[in-house]
PDB file of N, CA and C in Angstrom:
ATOM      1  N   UNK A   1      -7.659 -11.149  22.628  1.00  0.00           N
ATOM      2  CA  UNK A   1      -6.275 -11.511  22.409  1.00  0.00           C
ATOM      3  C   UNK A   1      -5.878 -11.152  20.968  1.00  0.00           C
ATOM      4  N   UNK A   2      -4.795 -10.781  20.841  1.00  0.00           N
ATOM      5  CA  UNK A   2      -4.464 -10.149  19.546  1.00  0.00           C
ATOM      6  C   UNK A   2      -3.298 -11.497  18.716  1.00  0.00           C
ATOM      7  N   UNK A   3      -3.985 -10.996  17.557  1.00  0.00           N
ATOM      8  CA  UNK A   3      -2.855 -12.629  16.808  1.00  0.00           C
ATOM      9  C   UNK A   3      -1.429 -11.964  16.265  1.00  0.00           C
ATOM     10  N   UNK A   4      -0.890 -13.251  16.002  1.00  0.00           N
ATOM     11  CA  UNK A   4       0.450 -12.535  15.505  1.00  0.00           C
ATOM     12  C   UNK A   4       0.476 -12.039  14.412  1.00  0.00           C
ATOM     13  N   UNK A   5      -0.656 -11.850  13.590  1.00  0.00           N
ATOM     14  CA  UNK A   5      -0.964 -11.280  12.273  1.00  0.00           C
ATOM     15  C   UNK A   5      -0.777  -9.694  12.497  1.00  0.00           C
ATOM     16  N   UNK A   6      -2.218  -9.178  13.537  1.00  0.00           N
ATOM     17  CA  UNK A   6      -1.852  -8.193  13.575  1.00  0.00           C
ATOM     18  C   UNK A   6      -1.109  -7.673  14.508  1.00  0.00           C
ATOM     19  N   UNK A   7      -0.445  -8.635  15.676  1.00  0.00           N
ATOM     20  CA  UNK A   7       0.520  -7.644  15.942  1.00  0.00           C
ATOM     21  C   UNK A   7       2.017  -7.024  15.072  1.00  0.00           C
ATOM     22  N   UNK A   8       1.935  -8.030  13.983  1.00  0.00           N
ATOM     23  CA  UNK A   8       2.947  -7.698  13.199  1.00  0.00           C
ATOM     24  C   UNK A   8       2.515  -6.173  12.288  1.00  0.00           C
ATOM     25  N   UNK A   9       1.634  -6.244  12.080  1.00  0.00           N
ATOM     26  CA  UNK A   9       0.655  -4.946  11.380  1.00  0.00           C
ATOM     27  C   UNK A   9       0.336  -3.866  12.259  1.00  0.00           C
ATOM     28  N   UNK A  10       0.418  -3.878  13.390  1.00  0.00           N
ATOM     29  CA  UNK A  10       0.537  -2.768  14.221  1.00  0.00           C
ATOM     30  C   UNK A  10       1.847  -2.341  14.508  1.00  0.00           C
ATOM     31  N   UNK A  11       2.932  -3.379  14.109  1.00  0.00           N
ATOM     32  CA  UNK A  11       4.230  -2.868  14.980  1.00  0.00           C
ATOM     33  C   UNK A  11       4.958  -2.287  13.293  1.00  0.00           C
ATOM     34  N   UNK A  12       4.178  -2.411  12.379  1.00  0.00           N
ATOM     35  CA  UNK A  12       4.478  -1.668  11.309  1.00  0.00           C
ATOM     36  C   UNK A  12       4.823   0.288  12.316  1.00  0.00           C
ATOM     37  N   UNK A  13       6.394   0.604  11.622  1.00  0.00           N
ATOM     38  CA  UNK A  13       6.605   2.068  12.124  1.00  0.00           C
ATOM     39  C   UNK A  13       5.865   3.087  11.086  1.00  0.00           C
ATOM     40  N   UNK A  14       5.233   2.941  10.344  1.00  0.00           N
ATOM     41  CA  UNK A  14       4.597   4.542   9.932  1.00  0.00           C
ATOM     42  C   UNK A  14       5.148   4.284   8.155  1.00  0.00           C
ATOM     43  N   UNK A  15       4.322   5.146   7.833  1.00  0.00           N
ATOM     44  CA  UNK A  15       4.912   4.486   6.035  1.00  0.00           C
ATOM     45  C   UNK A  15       3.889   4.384   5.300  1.00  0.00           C
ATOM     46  N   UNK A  16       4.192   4.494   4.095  1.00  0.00           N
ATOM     47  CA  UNK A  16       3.334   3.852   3.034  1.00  0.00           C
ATOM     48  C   UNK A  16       3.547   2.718   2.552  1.00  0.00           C
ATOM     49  N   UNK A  17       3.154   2.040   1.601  1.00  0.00           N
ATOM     50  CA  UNK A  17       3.168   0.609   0.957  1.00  0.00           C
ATOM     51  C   UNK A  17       3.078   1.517  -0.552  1.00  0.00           C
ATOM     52  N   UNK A  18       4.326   1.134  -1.348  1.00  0.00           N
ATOM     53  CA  UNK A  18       4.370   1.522  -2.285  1.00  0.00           C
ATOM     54  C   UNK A  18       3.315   1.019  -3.756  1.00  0.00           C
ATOM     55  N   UNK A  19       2.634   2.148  -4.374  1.00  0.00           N
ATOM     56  CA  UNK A  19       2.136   1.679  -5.287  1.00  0.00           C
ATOM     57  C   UNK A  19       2.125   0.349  -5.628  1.00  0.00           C
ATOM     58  N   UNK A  20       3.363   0.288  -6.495  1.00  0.00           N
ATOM     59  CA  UNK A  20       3.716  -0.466  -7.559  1.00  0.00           C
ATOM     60  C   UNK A  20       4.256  -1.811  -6.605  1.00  0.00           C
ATOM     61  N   UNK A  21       4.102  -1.917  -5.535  1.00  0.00           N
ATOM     62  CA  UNK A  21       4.452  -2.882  -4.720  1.00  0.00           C
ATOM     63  C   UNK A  21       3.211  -3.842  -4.310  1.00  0.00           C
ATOM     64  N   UNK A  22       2.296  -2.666  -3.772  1.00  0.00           N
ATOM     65  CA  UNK A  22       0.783  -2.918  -3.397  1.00  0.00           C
ATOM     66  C   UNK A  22      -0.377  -4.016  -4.726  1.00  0.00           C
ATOM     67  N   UNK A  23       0.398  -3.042  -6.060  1.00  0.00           N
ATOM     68  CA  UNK A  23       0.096  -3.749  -7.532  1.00  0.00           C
ATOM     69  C   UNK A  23       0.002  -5.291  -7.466  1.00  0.00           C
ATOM     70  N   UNK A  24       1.759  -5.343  -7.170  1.00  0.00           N
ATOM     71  CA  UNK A  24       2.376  -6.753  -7.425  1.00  0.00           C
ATOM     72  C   UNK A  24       1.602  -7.549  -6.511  1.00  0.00           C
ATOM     73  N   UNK A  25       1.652  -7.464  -5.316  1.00  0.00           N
ATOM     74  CA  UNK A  25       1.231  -8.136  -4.100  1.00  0.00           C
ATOM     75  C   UNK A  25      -0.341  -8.806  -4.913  1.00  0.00           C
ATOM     76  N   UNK A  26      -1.127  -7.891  -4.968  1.00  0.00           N
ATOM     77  CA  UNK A  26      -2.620  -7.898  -5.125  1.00  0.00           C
ATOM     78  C   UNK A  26      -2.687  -8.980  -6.540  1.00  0.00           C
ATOM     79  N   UNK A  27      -1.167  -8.924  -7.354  1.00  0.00           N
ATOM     80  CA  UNK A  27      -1.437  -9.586  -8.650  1.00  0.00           C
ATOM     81  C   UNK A  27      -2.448  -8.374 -10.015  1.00  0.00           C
ATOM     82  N   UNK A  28      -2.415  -7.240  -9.491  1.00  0.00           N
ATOM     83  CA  UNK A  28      -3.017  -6.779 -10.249  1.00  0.00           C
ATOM     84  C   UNK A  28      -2.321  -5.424 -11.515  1.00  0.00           C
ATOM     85  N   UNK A  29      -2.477  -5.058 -12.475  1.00  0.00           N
ATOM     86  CA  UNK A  29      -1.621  -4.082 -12.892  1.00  0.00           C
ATOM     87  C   UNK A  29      -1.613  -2.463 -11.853  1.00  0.00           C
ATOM     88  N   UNK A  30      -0.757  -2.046 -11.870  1.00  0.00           N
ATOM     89  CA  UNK A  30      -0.504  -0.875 -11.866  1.00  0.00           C
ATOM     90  C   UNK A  30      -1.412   0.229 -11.964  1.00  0.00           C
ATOM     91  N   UNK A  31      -1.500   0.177 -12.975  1.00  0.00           N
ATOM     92  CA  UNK A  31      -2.902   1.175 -13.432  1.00  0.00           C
ATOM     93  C   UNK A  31      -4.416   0.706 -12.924  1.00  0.00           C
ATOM     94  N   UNK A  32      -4.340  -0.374 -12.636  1.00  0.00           N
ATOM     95  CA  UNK A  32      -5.778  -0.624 -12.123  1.00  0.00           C
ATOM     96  C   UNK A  32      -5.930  -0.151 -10.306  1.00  0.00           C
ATOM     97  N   UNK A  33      -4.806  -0.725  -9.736  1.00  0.00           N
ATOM     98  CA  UNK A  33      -4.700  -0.143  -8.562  1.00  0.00           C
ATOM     99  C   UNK A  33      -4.529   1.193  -8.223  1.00  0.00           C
ATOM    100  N   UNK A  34      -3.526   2.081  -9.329  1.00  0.00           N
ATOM    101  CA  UNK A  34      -4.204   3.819  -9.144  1.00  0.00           C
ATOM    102  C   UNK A  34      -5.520   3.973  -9.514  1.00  0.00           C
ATOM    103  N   UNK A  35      -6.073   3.484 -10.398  1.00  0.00           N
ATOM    104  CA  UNK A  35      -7.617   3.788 -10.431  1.00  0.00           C
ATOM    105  C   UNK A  35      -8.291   3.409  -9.459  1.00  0.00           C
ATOM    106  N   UNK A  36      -8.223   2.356  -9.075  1.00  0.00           N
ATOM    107  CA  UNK A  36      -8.737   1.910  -8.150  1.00  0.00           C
ATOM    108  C   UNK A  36      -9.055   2.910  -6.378  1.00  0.00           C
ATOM    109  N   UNK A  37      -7.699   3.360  -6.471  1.00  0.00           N
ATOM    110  CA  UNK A  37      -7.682   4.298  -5.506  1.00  0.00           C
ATOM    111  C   UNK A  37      -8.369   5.556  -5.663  1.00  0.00           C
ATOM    112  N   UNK A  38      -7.823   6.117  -7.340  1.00  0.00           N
ATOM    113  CA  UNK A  38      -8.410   7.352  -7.104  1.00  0.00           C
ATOM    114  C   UNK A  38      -9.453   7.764  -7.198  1.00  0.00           C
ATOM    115  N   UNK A  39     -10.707   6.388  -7.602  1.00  0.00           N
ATOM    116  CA  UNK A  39     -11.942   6.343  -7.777  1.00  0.00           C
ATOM    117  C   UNK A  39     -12.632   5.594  -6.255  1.00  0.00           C
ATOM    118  N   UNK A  40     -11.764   4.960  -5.689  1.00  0.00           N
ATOM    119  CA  UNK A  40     -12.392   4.898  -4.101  1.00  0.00           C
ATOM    120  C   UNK A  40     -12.825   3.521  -3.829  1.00  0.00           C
ATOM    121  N   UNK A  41     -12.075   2.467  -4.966  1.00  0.00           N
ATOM    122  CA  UNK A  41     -12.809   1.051  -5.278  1.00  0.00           C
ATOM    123  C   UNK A  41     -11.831   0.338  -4.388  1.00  0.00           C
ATOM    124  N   UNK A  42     -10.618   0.650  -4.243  1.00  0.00           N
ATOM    125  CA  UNK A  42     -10.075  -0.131  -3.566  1.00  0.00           C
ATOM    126  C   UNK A  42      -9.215   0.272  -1.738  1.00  0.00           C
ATOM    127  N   UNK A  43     -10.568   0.135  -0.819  1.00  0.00           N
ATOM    128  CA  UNK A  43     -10.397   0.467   0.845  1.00  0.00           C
ATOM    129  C   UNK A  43      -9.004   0.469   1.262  1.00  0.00           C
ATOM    130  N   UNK A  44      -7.770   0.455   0.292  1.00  0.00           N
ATOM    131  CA  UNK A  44      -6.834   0.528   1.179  1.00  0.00           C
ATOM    132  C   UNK A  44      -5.784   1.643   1.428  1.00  0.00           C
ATOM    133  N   UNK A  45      -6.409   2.581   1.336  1.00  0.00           N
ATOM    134  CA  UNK A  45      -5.466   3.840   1.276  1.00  0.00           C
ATOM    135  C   UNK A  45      -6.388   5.088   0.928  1.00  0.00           C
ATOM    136  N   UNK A  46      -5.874   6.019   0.201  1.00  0.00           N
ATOM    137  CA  UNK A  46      -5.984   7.268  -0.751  1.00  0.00           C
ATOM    138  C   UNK A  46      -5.110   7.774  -1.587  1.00  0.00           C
ATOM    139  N   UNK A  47      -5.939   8.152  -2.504  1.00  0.00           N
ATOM    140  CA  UNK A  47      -5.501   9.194  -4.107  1.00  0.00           C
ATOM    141  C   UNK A  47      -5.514  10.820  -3.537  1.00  0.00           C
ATOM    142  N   UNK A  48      -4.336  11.329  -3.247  1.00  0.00           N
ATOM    143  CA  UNK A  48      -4.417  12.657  -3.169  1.00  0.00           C
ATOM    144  C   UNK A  48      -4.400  13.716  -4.369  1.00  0.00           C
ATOM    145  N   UNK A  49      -4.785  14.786  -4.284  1.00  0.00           N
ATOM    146  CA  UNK A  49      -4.604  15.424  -5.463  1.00  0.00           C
ATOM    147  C   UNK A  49      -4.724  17.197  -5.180  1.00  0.00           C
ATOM    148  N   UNK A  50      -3.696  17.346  -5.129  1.00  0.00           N
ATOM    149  CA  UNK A  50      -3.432  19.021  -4.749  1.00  0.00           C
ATOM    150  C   UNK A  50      -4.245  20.367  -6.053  1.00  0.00           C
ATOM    151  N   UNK A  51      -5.369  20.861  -5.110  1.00  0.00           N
ATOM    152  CA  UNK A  51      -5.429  21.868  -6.177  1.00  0.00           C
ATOM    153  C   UNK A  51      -4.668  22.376  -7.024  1.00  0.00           C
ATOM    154  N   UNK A  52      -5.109  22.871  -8.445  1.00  0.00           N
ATOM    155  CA  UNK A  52      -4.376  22.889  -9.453  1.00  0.00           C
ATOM    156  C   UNK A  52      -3.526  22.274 -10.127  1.00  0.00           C
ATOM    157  N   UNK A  53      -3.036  20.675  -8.975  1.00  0.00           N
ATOM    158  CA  UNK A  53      -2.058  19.648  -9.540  1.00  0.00           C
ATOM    159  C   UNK A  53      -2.590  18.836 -11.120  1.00  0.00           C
ATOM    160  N   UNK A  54      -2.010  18.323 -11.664  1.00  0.00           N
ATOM    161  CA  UNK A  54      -2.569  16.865 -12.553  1.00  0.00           C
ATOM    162  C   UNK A  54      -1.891  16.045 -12.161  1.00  0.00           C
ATOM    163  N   UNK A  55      -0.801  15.704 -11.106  1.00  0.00           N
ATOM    164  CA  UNK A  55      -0.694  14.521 -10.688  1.00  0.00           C
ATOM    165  C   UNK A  55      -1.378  14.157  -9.596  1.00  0.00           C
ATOM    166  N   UNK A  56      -1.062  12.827  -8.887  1.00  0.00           N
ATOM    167  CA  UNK A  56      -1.949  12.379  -7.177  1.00  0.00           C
ATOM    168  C   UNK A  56      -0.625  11.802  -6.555  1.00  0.00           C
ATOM    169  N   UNK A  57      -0.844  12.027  -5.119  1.00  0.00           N
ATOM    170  CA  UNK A  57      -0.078  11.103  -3.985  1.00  0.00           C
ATOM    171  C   UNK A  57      -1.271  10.179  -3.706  1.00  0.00           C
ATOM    172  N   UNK A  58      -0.279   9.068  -3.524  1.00  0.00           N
ATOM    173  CA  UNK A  58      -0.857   7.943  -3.186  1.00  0.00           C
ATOM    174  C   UNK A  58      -0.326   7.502  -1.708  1.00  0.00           C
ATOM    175  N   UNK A  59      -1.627   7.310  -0.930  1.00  0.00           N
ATOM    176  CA  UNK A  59      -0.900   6.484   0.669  1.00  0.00           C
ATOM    177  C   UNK A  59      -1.332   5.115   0.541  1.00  0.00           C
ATOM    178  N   UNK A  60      -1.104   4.084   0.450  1.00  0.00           N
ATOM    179  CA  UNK A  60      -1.457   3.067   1.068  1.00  0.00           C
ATOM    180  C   UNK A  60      -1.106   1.982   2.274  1.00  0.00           C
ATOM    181  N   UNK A  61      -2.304   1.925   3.566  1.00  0.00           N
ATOM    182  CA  UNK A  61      -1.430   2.093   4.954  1.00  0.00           C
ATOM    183  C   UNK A  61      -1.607   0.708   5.066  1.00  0.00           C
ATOM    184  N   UNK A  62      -0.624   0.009   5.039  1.00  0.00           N
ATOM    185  CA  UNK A  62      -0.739  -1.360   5.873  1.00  0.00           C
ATOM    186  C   UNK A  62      -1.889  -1.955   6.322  1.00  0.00           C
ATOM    187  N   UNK A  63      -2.133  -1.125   7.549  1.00  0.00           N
ATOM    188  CA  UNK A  63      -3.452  -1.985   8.315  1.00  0.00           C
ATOM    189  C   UNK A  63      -4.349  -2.328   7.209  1.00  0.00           C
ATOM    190  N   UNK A  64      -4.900  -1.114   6.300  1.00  0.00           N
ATOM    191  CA  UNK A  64      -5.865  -1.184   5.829  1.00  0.00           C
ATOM    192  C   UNK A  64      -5.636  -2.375   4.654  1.00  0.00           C
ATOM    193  N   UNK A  65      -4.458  -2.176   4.250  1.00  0.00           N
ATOM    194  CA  UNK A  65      -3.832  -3.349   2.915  1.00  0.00           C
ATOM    195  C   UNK A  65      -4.574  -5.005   3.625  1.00  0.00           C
ATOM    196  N   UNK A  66      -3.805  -4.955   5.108  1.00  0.00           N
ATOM    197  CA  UNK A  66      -4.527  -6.371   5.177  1.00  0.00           C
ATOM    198  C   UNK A  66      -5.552  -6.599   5.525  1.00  0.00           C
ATOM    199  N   UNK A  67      -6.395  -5.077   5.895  1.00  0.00           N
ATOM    200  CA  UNK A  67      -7.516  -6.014   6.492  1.00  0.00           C
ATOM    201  C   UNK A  67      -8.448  -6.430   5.081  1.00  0.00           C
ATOM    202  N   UNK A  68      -7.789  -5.876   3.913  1.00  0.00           N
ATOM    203  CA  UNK A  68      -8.641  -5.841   2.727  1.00  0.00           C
ATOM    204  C   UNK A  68      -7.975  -7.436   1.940  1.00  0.00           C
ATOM    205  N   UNK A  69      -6.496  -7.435   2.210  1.00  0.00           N
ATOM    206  CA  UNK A  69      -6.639  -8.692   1.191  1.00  0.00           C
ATOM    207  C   UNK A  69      -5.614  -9.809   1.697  1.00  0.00           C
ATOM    208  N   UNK A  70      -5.775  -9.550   3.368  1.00  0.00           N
ATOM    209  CA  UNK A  70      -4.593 -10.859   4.128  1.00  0.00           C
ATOM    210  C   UNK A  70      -3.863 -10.859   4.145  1.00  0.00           C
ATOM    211  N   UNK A  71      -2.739  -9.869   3.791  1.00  0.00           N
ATOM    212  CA  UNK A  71      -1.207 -10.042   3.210  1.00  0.00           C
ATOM    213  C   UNK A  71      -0.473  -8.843   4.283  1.00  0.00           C
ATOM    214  N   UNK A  72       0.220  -9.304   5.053  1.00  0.00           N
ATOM    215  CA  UNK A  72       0.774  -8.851   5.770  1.00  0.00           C
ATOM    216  C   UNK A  72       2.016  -8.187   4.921  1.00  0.00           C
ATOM    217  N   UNK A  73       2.245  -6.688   5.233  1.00  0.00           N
ATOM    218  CA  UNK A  73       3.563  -6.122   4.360  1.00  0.00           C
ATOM    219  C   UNK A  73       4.194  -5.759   5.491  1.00  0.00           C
ATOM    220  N   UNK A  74       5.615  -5.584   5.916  1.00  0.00           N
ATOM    221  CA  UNK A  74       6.411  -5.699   7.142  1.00  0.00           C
ATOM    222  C   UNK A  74       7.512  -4.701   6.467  1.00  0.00           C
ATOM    223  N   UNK A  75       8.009  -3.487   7.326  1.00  0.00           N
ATOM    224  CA  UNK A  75       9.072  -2.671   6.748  1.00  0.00           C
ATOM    225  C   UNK A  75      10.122  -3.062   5.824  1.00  0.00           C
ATOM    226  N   UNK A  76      10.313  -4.170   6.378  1.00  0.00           N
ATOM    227  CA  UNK A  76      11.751  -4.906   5.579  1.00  0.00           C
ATOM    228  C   UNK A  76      11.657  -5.599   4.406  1.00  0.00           C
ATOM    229  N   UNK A  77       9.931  -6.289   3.899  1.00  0.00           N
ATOM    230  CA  UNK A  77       9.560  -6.687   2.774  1.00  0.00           C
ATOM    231  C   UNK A  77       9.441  -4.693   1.908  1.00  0.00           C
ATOM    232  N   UNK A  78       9.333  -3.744   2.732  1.00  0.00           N
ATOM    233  CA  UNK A  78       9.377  -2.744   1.975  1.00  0.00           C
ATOM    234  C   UNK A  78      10.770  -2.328   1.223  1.00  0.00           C
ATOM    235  N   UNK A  79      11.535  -2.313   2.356  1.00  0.00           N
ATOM    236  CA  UNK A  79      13.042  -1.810   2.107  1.00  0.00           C
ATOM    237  C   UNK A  79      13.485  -2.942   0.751  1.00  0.00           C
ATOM    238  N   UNK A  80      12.845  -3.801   1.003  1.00  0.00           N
ATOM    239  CA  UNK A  80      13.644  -4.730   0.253  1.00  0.00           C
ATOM    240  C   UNK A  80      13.028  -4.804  -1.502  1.00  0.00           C
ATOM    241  N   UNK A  81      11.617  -4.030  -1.224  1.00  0.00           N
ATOM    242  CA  UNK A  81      11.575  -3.819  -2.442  1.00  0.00           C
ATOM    243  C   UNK A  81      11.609  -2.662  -3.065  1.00  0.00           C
ATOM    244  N   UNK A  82      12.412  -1.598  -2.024  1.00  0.00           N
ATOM    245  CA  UNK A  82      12.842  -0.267  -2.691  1.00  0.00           C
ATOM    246  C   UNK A  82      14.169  -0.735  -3.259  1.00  0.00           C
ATOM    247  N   UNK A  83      14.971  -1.362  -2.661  1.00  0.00           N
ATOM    248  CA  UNK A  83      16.450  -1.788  -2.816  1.00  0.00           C
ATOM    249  C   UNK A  83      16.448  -2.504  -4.514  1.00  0.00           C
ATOM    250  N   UNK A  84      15.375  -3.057  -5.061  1.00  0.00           N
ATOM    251  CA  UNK A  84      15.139  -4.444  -5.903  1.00  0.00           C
ATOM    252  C   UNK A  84      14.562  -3.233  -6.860  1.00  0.00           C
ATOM    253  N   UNK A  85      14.142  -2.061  -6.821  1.00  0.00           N
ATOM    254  CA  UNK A  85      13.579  -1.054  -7.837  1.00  0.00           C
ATOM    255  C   UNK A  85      14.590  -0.451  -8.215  1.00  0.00           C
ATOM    256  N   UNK A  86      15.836   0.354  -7.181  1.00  0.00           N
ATOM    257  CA  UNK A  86      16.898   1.046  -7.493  1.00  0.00           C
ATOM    258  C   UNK A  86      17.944   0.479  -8.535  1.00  0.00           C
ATOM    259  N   UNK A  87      18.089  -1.066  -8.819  1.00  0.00           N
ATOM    260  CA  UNK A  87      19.028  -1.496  -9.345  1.00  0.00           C
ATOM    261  C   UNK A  87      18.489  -1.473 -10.888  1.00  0.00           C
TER     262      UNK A  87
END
């Protein structure tokens, strides 16, 4: 039987969990959570990095966000904190 945890985490539509969102959530800085990624310490996503680039894309997918630290992120806690960055 599936809980309402993750069916809420499966009915996530497709997306990332923004960095600097993923940061806040976790309580942790910014910079520790890109490191974190792009060194492989923290299971919830990936650090991309295009030959010849010096920057990285970052994915971080939901499922994996909670199965690592309980916190359910839901499209609309997303939208709502793209909306709360733009201003």
């Amino acid at each position: 039987m599936i809980s309402e945890a993750e069916e809420q985490v499966m009915s996530f539509d497709g997306g990332n969990i923004p960095l600097r969102m993923a940061a806040q959530i976790m309580k942790l800085d910014y910079q520790t959570v890109r490191l974190g990624l792009i060194q492989g310490e923290f299971p919830i996503g990936k650090a991309l990095k295009a030959k010849g680039s010096k920057s990285y894309t970052f994915y971080i997918s939901p499922k994996l966000f909670y199965d690592f630290t309980g916190c359910i992120v839901t499209n609309e806690m997303i939208k709502e904190f793209k909306e709360k960055i733009k201003q």
